[in-house]
Protein backbone atom coordinates (compact mmCIF):
# COMPACT_ATOMS: atom_id res chain seq x y z
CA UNK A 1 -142.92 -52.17 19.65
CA UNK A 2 -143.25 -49.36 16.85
CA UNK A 3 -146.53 -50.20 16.24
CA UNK A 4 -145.81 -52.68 13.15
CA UNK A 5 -148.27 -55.24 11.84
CA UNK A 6 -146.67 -56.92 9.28
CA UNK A 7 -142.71 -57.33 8.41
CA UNK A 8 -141.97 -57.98 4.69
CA UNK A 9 -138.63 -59.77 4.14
CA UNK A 10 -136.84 -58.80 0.80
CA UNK A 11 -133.60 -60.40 1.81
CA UNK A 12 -131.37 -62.61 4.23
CA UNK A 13 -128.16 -62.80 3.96
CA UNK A 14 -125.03 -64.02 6.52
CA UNK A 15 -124.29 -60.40 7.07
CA UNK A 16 -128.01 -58.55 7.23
CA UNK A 17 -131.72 -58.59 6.86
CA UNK A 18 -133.68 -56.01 5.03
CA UNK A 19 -137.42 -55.94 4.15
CA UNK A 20 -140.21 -53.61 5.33
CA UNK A 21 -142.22 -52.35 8.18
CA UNK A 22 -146.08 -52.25 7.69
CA UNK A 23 -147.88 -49.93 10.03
CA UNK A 24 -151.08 -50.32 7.78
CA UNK A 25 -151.71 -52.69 5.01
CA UNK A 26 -154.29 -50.65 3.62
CA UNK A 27 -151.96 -47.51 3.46
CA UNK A 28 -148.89 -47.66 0.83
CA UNK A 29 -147.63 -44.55 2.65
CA UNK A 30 -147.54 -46.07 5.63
CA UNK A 31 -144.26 -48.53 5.00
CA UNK A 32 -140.69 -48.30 6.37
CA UNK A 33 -137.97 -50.49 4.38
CA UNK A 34 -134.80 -51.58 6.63
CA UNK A 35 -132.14 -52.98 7.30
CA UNK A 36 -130.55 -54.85 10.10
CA UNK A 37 -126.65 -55.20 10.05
CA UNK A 38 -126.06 -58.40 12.00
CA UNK A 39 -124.32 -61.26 11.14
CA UNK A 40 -125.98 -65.10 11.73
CA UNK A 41 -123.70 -66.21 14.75
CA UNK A 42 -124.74 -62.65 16.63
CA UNK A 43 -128.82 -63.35 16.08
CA UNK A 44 -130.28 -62.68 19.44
CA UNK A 45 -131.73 -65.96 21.43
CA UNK A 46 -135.09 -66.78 22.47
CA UNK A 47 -134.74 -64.70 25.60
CA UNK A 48 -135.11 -61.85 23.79
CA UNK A 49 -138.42 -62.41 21.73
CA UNK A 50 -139.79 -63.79 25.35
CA UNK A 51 -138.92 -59.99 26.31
CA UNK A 52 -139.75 -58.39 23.58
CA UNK A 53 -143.37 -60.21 23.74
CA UNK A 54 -143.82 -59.80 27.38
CA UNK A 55 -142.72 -56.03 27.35
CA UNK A 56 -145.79 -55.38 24.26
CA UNK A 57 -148.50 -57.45 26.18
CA UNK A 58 -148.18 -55.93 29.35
CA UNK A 59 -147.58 -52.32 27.61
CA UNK A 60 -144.66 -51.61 29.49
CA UNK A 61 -143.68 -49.64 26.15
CA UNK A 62 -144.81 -46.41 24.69
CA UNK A 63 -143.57 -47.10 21.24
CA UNK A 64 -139.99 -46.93 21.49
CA UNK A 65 -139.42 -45.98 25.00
CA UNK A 66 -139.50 -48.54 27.76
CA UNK A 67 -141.84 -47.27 30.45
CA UNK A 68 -140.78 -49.90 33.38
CA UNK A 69 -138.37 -50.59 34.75
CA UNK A 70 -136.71 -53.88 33.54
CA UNK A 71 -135.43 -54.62 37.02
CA UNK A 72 -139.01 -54.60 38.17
CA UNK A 73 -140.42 -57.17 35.27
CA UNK A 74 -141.00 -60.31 36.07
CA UNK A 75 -140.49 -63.70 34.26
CA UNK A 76 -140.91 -66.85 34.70
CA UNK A 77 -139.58 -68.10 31.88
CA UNK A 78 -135.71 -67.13 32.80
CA UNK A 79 -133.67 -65.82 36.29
CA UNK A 80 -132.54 -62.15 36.70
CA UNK A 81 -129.35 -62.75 35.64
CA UNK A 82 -130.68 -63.57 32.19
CA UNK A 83 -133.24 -60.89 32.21
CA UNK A 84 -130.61 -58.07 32.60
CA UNK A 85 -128.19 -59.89 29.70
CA UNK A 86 -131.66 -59.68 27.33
CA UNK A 87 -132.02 -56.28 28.58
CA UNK A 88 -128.36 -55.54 26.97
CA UNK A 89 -129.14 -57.04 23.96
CA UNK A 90 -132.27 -55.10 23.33
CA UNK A 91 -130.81 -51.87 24.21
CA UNK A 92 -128.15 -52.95 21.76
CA UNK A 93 -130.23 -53.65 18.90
CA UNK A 94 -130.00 -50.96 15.64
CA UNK A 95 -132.18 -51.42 12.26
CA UNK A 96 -131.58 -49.02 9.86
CA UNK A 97 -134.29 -47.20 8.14
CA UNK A 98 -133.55 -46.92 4.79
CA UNK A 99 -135.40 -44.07 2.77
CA UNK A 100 -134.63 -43.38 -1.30
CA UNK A 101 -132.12 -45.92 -0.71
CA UNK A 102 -129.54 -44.38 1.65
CA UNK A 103 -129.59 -45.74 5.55
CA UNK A 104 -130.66 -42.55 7.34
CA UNK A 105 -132.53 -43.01 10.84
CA UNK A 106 -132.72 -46.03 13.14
CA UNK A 107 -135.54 -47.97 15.02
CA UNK A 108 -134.07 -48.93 18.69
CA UNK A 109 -135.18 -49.18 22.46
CA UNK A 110 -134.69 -46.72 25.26
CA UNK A 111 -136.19 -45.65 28.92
């Protein structure tokens, strides 16, 4: 949803993942390392990607910002009741950016 083409992953762990964002494989500037504090048993289910996926390839997204409504997305693929528990879990998602080393801002969804 940021506009990423490629995710490089340095490391998996039971606790994290970190790697880096690639807005442009032809720019080195253009990279983002993070890294996502989640533990295995709280990785988000399918649901979400089908989201996630739907919400990019009908552009209902202006990078970060959500630009429909959720309630008004439709989905065939699960019931309402579903759709508003994967709209918690992406409004609950937080990757750190990490820059120099130190955490310091964070990629995450919003109207």
């Amino acid at each position: 949803m940021y506009g990423v083409s490629k995710i490089e992953l340095k490391e998996q762990n039971e606790n994290s993942v970190a790697g880096i964002a690639i807005y442009d494989e032809n720019e080195p500037e253009e990279r983002q390392e993070f890294i996502w504090h989640i533990s295995e048993s709280k990785v988000p289910p399918i649901e979400l990607n089908i989201l996630i996926e739907k919400i990019i390839t009908e552009k209902w997204h202006n990078g970060d910002k959500i630009t429909k409504d959720i309630d008004e997305m439709e989905f065939t693929e699960f019931d309402n009741e579903t759709k508003k528990r994967m709209e918690y879990e992406l409004f609950e998602i937080n990757v750190k950016m990490i820059d120099d080393g130190e955490e310091t801002d964070s990629y995450f969804v919003h109207y």
